[in-house]
PDB file of N, CA and C in Angstrom:
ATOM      1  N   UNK A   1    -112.119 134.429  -6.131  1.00  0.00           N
ATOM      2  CA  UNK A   1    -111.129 133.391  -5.925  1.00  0.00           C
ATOM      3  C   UNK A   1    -110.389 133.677  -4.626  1.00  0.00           C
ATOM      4  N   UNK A   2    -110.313 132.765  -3.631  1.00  0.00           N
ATOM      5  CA  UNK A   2    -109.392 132.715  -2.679  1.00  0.00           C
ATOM      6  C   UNK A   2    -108.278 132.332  -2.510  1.00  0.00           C
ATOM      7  N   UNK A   3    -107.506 133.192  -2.191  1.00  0.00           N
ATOM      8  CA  UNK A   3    -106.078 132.236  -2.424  1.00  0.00           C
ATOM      9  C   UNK A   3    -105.802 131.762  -1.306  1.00  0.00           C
ATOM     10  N   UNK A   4    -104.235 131.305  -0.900  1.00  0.00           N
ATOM     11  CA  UNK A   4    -104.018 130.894  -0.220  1.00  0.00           C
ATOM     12  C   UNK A   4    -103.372 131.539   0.831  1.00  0.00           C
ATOM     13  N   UNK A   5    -103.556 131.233   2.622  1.00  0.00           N
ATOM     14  CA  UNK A   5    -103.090 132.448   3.415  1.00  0.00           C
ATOM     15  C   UNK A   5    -101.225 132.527   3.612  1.00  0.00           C
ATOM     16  N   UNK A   6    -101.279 133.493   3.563  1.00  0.00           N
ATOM     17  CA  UNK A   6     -99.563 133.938   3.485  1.00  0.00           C
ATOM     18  C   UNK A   6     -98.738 133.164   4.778  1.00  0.00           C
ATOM     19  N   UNK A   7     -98.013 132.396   4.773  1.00  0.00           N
ATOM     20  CA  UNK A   7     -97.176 131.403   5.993  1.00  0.00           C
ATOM     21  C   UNK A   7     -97.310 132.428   6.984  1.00  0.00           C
ATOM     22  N   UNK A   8     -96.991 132.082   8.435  1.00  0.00           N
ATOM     23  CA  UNK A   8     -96.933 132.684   9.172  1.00  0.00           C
ATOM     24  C   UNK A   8     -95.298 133.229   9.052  1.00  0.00           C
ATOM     25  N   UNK A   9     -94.657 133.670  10.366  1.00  0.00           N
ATOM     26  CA  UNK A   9     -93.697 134.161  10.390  1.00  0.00           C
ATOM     27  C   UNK A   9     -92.843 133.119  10.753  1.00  0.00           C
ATOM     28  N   UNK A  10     -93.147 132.041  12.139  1.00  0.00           N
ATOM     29  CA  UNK A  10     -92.985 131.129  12.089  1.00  0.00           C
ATOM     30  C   UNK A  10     -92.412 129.982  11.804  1.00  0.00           C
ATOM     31  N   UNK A  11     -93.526 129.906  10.558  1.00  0.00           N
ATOM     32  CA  UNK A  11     -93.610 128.719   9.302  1.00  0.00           C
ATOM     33  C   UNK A  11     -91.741 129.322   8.380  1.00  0.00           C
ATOM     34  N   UNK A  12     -92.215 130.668   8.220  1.00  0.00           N
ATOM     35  CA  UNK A  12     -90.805 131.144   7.210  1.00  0.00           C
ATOM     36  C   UNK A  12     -89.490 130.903   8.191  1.00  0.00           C
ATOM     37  N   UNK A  13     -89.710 130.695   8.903  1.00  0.00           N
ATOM     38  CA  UNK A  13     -88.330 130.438  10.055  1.00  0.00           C
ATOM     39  C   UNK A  13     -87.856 128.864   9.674  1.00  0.00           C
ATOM     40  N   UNK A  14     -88.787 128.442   9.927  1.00  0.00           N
ATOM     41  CA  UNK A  14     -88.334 126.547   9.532  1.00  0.00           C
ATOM     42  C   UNK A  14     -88.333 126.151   8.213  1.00  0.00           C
ATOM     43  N   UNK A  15     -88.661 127.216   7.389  1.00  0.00           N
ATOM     44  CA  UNK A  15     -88.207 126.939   6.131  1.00  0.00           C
ATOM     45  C   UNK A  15     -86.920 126.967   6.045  1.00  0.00           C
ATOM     46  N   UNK A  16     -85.998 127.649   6.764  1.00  0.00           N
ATOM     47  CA  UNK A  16     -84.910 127.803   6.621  1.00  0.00           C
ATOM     48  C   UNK A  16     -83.903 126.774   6.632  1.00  0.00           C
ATOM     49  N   UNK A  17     -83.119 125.759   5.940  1.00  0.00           N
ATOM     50  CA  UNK A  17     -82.226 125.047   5.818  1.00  0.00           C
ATOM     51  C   UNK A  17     -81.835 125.016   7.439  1.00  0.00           C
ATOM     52  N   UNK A  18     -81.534 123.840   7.756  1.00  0.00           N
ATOM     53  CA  UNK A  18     -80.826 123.605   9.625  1.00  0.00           C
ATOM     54  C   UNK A  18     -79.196 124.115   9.141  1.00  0.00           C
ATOM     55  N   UNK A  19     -78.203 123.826   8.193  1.00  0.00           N
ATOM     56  CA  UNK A  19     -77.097 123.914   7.948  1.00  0.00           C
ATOM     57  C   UNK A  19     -76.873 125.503   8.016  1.00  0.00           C
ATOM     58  N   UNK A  20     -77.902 126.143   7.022  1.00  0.00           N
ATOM     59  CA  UNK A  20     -77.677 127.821   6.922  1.00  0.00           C
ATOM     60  C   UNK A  20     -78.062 128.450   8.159  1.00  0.00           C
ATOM     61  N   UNK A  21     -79.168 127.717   9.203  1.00  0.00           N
ATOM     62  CA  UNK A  21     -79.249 128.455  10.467  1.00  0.00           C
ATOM     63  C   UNK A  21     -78.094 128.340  11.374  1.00  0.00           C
ATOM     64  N   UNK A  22     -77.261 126.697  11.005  1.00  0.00           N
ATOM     65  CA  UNK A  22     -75.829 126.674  12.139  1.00  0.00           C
ATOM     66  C   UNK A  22     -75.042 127.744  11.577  1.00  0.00           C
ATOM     67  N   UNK A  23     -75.068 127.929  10.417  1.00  0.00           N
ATOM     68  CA  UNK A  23     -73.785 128.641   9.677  1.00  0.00           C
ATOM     69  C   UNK A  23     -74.076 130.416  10.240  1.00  0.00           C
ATOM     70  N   UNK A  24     -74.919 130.776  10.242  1.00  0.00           N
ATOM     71  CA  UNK A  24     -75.484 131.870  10.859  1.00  0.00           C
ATOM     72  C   UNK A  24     -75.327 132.418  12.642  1.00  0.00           C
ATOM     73  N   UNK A  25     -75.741 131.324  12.952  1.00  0.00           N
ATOM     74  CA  UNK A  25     -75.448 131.006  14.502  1.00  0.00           C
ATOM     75  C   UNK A  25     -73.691 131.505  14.842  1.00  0.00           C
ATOM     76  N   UNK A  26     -72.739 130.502  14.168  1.00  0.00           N
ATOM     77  CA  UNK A  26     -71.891 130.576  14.463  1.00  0.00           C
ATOM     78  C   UNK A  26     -71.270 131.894  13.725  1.00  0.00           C
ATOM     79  N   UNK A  27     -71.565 132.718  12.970  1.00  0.00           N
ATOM     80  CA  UNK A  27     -71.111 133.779  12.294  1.00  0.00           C
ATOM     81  C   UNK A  27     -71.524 134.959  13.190  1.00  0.00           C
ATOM     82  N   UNK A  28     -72.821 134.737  13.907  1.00  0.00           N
ATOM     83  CA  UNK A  28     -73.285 135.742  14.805  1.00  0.00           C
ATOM     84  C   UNK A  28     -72.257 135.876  16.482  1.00  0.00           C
ATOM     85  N   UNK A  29     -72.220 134.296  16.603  1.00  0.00           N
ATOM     86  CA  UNK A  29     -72.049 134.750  17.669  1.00  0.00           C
ATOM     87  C   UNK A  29     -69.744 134.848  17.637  1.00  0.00           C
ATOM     88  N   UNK A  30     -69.318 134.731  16.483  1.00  0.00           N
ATOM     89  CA  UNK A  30     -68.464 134.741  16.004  1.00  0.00           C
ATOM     90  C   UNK A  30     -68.411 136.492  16.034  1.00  0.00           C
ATOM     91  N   UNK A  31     -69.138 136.868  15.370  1.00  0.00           N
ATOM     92  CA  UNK A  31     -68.946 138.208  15.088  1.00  0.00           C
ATOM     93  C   UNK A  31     -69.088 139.310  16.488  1.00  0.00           C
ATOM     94  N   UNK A  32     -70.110 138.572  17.462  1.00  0.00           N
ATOM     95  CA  UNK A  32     -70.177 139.504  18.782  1.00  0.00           C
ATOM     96  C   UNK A  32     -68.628 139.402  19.357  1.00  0.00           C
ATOM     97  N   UNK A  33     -67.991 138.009  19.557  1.00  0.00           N
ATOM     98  CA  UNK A  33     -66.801 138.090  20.395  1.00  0.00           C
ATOM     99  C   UNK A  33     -66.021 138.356  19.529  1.00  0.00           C
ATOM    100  N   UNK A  34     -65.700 138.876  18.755  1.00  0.00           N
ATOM    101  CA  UNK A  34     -64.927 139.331  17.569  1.00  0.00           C
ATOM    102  C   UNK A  34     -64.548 140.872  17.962  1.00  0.00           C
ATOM    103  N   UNK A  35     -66.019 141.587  17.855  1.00  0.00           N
ATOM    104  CA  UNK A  35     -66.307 143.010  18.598  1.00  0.00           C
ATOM    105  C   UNK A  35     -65.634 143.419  19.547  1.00  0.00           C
ATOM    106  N   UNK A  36     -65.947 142.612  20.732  1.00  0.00           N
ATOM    107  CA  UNK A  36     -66.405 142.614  22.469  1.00  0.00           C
ATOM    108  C   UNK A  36     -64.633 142.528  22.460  1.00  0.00           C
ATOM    109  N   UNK A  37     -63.778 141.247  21.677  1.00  0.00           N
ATOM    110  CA  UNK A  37     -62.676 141.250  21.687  1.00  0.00           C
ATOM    111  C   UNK A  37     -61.872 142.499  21.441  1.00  0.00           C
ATOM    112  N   UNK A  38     -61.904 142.935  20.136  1.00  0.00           N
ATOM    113  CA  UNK A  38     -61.136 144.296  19.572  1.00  0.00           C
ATOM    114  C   UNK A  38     -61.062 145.029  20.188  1.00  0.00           C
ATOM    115  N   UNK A  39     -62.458 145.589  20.953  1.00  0.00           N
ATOM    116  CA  UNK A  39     -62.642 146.670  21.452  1.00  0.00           C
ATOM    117  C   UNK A  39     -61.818 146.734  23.124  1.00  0.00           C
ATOM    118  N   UNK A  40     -62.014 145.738  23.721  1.00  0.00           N
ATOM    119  CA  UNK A  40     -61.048 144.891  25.105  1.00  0.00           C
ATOM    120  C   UNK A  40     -59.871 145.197  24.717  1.00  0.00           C
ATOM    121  N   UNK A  41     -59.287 144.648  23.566  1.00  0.00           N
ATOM    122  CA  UNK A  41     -57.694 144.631  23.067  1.00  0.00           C
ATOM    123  C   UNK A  41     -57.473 145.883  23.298  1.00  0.00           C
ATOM    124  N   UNK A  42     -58.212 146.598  22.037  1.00  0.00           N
ATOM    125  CA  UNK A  42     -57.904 148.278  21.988  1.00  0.00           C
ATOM    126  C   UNK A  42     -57.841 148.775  23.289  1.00  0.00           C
ATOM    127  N   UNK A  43     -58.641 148.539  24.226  1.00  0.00           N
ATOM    128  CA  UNK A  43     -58.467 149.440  25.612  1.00  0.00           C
ATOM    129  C   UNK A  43     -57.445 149.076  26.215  1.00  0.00           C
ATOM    130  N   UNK A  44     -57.300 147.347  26.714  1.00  0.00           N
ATOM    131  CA  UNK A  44     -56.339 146.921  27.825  1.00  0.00           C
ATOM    132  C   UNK A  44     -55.292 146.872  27.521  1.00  0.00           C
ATOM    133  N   UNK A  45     -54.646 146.657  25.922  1.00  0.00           N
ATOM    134  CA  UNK A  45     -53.344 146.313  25.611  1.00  0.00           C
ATOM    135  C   UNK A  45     -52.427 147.067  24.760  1.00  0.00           C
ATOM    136  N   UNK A  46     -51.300 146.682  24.715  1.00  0.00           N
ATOM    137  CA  UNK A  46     -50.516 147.967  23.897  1.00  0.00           C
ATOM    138  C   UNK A  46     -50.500 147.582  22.370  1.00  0.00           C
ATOM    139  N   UNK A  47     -51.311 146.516  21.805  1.00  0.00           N
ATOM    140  CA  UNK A  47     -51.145 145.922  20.612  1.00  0.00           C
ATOM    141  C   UNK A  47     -51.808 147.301  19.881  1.00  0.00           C
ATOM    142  N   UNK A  48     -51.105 146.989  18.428  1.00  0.00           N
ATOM    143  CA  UNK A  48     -51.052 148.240  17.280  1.00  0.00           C
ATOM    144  C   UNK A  48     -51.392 147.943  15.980  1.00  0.00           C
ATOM    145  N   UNK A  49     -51.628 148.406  14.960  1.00  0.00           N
ATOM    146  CA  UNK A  49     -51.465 147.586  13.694  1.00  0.00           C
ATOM    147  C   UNK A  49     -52.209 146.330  13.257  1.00  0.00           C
ATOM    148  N   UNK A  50     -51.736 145.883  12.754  1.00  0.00           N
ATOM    149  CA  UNK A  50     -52.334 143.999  12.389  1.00  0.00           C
ATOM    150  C   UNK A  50     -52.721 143.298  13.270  1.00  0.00           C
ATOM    151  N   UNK A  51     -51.666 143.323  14.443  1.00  0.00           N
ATOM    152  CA  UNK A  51     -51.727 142.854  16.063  1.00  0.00           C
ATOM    153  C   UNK A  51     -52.714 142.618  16.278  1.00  0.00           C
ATOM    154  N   UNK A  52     -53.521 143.961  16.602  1.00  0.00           N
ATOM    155  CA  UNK A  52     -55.046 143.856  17.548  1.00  0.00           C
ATOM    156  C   UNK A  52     -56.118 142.814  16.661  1.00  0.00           C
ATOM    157  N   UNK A  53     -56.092 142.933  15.216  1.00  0.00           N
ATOM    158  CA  UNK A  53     -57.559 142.097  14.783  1.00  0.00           C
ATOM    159  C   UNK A  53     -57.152 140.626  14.627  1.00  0.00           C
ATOM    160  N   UNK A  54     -55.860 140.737  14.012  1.00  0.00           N
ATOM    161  CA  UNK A  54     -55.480 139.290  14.178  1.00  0.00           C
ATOM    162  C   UNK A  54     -55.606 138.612  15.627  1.00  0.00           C
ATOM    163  N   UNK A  55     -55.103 139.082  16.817  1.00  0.00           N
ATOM    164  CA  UNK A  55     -55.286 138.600  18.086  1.00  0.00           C
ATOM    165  C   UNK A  55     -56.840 138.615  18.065  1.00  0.00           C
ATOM    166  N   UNK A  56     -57.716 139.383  18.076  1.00  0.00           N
ATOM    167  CA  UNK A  56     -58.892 139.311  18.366  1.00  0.00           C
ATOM    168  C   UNK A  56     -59.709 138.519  17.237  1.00  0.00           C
ATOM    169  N   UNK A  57     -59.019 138.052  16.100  1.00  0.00           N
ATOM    170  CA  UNK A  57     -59.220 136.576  15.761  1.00  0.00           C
ATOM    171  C   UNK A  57     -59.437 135.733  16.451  1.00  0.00           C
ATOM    172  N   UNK A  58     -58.077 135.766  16.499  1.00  0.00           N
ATOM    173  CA  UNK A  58     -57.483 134.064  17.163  1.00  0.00           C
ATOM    174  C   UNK A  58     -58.606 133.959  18.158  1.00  0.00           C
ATOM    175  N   UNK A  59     -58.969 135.107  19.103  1.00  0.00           N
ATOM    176  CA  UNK A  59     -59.237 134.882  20.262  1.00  0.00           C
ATOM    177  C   UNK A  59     -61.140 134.578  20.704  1.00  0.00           C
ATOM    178  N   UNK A  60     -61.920 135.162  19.156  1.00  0.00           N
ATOM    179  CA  UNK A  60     -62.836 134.949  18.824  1.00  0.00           C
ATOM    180  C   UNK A  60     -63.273 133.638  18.022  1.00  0.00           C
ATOM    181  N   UNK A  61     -62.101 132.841  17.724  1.00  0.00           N
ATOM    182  CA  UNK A  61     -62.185 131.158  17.202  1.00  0.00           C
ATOM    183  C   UNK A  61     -62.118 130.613  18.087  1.00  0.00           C
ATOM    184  N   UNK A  62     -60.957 130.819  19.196  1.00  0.00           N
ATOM    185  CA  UNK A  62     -61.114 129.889  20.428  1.00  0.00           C
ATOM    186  C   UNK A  62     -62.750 129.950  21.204  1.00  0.00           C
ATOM    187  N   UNK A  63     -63.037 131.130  21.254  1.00  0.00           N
ATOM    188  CA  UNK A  63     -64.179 131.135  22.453  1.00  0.00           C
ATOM    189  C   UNK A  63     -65.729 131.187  21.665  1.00  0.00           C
ATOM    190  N   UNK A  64     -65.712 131.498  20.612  1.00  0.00           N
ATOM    191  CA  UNK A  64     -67.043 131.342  20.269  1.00  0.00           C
ATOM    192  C   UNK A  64     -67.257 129.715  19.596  1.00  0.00           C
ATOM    193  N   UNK A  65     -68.842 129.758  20.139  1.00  0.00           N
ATOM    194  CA  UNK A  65     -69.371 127.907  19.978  1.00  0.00           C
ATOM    195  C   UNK A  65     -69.785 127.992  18.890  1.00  0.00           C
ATOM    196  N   UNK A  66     -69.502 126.769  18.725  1.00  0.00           N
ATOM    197  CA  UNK A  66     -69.627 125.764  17.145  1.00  0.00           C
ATOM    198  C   UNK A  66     -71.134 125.003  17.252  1.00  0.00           C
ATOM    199  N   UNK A  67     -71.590 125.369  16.185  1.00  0.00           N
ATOM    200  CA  UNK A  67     -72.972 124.522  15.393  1.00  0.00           C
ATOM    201  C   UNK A  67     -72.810 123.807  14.648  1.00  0.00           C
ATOM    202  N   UNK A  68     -73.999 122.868  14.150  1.00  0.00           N
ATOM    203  CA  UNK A  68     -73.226 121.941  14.013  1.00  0.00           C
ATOM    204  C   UNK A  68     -74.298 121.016  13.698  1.00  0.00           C
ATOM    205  N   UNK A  69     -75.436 121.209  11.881  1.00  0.00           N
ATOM    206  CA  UNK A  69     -76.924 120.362  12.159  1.00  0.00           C
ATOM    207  C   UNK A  69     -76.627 118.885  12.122  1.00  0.00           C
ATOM    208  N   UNK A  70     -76.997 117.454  12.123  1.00  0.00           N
ATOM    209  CA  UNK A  70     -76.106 116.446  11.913  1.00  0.00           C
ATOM    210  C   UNK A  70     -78.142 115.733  11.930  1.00  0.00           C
ATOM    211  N   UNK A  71     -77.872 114.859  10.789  1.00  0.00           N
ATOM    212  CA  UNK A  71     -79.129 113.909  10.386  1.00  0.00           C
ATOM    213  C   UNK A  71     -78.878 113.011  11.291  1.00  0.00           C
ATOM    214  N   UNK A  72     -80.266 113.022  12.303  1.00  0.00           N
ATOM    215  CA  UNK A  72     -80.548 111.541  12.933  1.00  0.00           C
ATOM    216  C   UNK A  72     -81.682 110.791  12.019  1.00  0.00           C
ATOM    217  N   UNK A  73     -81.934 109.723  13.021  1.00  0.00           N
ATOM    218  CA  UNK A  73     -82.864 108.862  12.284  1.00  0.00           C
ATOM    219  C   UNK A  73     -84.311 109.780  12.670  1.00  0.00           C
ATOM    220  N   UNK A  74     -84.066 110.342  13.639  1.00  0.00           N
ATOM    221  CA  UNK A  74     -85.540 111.081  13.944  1.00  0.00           C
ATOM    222  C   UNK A  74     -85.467 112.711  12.997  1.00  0.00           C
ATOM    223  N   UNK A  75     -84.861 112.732  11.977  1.00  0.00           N
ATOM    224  CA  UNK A  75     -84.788 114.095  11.259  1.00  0.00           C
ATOM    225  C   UNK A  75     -83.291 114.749  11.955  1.00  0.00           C
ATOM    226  N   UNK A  76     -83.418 116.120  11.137  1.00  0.00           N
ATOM    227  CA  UNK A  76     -82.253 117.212  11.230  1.00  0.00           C
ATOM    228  C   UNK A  76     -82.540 117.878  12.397  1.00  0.00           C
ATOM    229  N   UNK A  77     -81.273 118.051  13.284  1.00  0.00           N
ATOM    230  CA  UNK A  77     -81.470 118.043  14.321  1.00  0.00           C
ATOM    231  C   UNK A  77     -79.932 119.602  14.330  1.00  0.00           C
ATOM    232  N   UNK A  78     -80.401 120.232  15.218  1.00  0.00           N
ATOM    233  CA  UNK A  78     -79.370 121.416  15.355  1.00  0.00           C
ATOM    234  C   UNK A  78     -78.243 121.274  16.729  1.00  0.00           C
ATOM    235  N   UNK A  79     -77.002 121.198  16.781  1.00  0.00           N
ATOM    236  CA  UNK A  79     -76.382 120.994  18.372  1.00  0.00           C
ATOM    237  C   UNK A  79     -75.023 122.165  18.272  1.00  0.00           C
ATOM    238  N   UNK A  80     -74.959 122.445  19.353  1.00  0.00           N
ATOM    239  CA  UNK A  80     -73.887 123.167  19.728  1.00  0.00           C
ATOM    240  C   UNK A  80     -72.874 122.848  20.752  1.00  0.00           C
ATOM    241  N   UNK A  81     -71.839 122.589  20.138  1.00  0.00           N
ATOM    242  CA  UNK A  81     -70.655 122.510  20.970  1.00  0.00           C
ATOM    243  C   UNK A  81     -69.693 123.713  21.601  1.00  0.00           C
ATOM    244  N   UNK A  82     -69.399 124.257  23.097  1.00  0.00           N
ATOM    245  CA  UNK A  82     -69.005 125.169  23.169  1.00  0.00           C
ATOM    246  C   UNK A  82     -68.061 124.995  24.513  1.00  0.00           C
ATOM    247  N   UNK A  83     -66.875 125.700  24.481  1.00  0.00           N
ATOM    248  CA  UNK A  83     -65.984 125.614  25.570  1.00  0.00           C
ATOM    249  C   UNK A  83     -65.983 125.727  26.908  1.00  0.00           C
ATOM    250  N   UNK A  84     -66.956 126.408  27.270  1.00  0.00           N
ATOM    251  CA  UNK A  84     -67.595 127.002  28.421  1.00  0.00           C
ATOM    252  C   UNK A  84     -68.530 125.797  28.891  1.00  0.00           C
ATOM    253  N   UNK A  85     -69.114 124.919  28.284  1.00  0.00           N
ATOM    254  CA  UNK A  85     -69.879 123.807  28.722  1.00  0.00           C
ATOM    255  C   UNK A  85     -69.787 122.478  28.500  1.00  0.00           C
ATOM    256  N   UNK A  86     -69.932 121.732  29.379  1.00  0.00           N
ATOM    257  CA  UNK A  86     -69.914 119.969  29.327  1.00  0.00           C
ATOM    258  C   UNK A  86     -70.572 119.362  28.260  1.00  0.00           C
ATOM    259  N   UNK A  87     -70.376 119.165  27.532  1.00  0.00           N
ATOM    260  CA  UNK A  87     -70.716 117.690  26.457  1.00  0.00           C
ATOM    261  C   UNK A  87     -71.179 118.810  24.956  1.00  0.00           C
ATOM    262  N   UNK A  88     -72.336 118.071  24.331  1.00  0.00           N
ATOM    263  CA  UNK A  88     -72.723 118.617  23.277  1.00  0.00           C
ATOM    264  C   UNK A  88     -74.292 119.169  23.487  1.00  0.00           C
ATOM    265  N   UNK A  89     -75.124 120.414  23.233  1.00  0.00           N
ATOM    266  CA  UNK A  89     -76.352 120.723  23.453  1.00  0.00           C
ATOM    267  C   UNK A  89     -76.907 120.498  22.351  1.00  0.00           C
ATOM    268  N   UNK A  90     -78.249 120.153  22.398  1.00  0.00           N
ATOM    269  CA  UNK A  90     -79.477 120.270  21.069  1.00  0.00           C
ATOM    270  C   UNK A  90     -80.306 121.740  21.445  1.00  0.00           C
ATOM    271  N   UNK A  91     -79.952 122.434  20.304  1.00  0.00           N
ATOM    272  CA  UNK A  91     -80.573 123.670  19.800  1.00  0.00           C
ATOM    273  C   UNK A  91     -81.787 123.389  19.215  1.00  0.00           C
ATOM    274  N   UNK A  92     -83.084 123.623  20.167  1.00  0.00           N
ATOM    275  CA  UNK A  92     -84.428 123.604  19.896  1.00  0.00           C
ATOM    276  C   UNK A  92     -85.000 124.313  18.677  1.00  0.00           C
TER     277      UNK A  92
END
C-alpha cells in the first residue's frame, strides 16, 4: 500500500491561518524593538525600575508595524502598515 507523500515544507507554511501569521509577524517584530529598545534605554538613560520596560513599551508600540490579513474578493490577502513608510504594503 502506498500512502500518501508527506506535504512539503512549503505546503505546511500556507496551511497556516493569514490572521495567526499577522499576529506572529507583529509579535516578532514587536518583540525585536522591545529588546533593541531596553537594552538602548539601559545604556543611554538614567531610567530605573518600572521606568525602563514600561518606556521601552511605549516605545516598541509606537515603532513596530502593524499586520493586518483583510478578505478581498481575490482571497486573504496579508498587508502591513508601518511608520517608517508611505501608504499600506501587501505581504507576499
Amino acid at each position: 500500500m502506498k500512502g500518501a507523500a508527506a506535504p512539503s515544507f512549503r505546503t505546511k507554511i500556507n496551511l497556516m491561518n493569514l490572521k495567526t501569521k499577522a499576529f506572529l509577524y507583529q509579535l516578532m517584530s514587536f518583540g525585536v524593538l522591545f529588546i533593541i529598545g531596553r537594552l538602548a534605554l539601559e545604556k543611554f538613560s538614567g531610567l530605573t525600575g518600572y521606568w525602563l520596560p514600561i518606556t521601552a513599551f511605549v516605545v516598541a508600540t509606537i515603532l513596530a508595524p502593524q499586520f493586518q490579513a483583510v478578505r478581498t474578493p481575490n482571497g486573504e490577502k496579508l498587508f502591513m502598515k508601518w511608520l517608517f513608510l508611505k501608504g499600506v504594503r501587501e505581504i507576499k
